[in-house]
C-alpha atoms as a PDB file:
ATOM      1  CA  UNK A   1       0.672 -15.529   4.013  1.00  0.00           C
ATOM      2  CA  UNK A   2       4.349 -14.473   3.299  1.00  0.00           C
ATOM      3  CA  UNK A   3       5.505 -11.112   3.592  1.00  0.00           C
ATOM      4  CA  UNK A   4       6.058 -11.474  -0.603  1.00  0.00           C
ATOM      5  CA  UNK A   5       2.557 -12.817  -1.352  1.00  0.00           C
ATOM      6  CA  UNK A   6       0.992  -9.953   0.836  1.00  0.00           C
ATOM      7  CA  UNK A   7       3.501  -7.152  -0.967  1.00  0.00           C
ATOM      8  CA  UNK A   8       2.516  -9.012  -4.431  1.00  0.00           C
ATOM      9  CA  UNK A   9      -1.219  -9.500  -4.234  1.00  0.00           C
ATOM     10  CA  UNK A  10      -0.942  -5.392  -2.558  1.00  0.00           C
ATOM     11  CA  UNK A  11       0.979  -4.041  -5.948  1.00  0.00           C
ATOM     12  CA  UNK A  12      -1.725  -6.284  -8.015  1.00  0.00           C
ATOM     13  CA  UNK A  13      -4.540  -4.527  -6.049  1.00  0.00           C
ATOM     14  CA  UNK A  14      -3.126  -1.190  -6.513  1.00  0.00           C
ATOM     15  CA  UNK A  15      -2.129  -1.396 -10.332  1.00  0.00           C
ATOM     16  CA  UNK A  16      -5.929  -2.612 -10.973  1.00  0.00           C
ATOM     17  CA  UNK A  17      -6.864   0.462  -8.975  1.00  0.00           C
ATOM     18  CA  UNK A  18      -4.720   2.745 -12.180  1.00  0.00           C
ATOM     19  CA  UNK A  19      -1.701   2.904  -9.383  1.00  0.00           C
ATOM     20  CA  UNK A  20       2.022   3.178 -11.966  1.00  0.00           C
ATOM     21  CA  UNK A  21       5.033   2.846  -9.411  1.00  0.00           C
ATOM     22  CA  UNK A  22       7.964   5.051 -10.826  1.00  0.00           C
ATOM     23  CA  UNK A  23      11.530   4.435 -10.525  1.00  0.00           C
ATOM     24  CA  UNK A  24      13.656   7.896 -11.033  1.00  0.00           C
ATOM     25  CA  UNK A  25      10.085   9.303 -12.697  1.00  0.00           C
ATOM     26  CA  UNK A  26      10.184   6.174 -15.331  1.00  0.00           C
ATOM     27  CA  UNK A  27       7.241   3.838 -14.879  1.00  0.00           C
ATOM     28  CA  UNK A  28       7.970   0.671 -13.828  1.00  0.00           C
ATOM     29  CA  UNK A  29       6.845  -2.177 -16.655  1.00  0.00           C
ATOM     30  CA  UNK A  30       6.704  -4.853 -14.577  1.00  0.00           C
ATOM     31  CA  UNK A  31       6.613  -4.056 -10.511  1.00  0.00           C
ATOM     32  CA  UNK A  32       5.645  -7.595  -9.764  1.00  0.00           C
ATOM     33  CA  UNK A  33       9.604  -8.799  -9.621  1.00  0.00           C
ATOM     34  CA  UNK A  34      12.231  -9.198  -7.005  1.00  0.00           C
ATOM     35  CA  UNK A  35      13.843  -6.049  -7.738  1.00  0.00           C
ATOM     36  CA  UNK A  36      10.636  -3.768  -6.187  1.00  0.00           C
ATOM     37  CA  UNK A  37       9.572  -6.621  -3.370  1.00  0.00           C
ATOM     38  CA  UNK A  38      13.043  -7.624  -2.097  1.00  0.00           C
ATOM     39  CA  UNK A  39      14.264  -4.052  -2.640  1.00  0.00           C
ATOM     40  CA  UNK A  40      13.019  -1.540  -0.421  1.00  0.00           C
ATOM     41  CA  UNK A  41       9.265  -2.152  -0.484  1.00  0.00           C
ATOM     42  CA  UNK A  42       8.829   0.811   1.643  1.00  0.00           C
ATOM     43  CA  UNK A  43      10.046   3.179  -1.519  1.00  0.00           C
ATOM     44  CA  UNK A  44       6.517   1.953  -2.639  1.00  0.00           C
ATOM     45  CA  UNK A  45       3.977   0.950   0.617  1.00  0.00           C
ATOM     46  CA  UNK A  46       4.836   4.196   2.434  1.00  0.00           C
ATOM     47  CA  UNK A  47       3.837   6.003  -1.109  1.00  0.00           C
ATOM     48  CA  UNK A  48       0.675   8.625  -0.909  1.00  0.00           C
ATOM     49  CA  UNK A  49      -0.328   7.318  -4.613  1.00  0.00           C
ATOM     50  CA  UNK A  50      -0.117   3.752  -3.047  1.00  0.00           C
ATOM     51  CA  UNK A  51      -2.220   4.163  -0.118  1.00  0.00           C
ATOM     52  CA  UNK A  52      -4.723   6.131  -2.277  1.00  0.00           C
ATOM     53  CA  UNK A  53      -4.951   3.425  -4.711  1.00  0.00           C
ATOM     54  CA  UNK A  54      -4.910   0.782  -1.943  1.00  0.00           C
ATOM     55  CA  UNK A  55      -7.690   2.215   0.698  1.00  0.00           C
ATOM     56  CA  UNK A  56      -9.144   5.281  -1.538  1.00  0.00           C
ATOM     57  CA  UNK A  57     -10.328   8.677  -0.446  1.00  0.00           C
ATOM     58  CA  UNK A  58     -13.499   7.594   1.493  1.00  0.00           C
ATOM     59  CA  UNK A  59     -13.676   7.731   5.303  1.00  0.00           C
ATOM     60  CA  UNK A  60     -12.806   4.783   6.151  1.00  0.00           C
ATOM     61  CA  UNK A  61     -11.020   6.649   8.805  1.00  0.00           C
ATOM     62  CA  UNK A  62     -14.426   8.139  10.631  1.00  0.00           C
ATOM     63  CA  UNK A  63     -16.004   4.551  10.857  1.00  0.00           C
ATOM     64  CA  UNK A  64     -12.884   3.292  12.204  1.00  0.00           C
ATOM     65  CA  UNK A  65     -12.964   5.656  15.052  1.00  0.00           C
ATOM     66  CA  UNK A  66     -10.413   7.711  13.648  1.00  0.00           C
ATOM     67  CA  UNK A  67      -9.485  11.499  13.592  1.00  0.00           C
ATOM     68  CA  UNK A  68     -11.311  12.161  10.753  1.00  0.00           C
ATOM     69  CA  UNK A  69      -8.790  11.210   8.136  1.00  0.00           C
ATOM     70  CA  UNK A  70      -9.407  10.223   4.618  1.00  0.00           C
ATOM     71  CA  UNK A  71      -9.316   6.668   4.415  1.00  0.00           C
ATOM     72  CA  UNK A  72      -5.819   5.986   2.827  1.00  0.00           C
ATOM     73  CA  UNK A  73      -4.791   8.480   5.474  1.00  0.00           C
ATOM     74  CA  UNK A  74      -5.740   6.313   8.112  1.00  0.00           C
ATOM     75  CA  UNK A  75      -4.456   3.481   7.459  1.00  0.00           C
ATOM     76  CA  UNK A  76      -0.832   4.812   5.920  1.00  0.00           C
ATOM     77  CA  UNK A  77      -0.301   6.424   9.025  1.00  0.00           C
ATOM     78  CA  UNK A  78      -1.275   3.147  10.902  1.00  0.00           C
ATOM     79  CA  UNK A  79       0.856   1.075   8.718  1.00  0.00           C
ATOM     80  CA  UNK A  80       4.383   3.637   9.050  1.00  0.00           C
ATOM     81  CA  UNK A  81       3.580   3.057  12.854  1.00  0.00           C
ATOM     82  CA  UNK A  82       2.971  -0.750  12.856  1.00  0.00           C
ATOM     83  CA  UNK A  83       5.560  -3.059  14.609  1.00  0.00           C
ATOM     84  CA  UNK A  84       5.064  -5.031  10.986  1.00  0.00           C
ATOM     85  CA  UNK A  85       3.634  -3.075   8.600  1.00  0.00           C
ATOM     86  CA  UNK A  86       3.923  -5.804   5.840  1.00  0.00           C
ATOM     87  CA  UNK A  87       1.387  -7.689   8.546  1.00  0.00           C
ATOM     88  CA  UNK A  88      -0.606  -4.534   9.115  1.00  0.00           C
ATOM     89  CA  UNK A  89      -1.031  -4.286   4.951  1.00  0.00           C
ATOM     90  CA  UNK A  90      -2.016  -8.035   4.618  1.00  0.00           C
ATOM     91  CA  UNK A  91      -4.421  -7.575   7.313  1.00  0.00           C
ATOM     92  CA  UNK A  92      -5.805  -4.361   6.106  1.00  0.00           C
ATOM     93  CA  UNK A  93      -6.149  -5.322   2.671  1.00  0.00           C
ATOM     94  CA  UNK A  94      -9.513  -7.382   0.921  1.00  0.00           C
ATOM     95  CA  UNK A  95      -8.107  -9.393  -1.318  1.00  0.00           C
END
């Protein structure tokens, strides 16, 4: 899977999950465009209201043999870390 497909089918799973991405506090209508994925993803991936939406507030984190973390917790911090963290999303995601 491309590095687009994974960032597209991410910002699909999070808007389902009631995520809005803002741009300068404006919503953005359509975030599924060129201008958000071949931007700065990061603006929006590295986002607590992402991650939330993404991985929720369960812990994932515990099962995982984490520190305790919530479960977007865990896995934001993994992905700001990650050599790739497009790869680390796509591979941490259930689509």
């Amino acid at each position: 899977m491309t590095n687009q497909e994974i960032l597209t089918k991410a910002i699909t799973l999070a808007i389902e999950n009631s995520w809005r991405p803002l741009e300068n506090g404006i919503e953005i209508e359509n975030p599924i465009t060129d201008k958000v994925i071949n931007n700065d993803p990061r603006l929006y991936i590295y986002s607590h209201d992402f991650a939330k939406a993404l991985w929720g507030e369960d812990g994932v984190g515990l099962a995982q043999g984490g520190s305790g973390k919530l479960g977007w917790q865990y896995y934001l911090s993994h992905m700001v870390i990650a050599t790739d963290p497009i790869k680390y999303l796509g591979e941490n995601l259930k689509f």
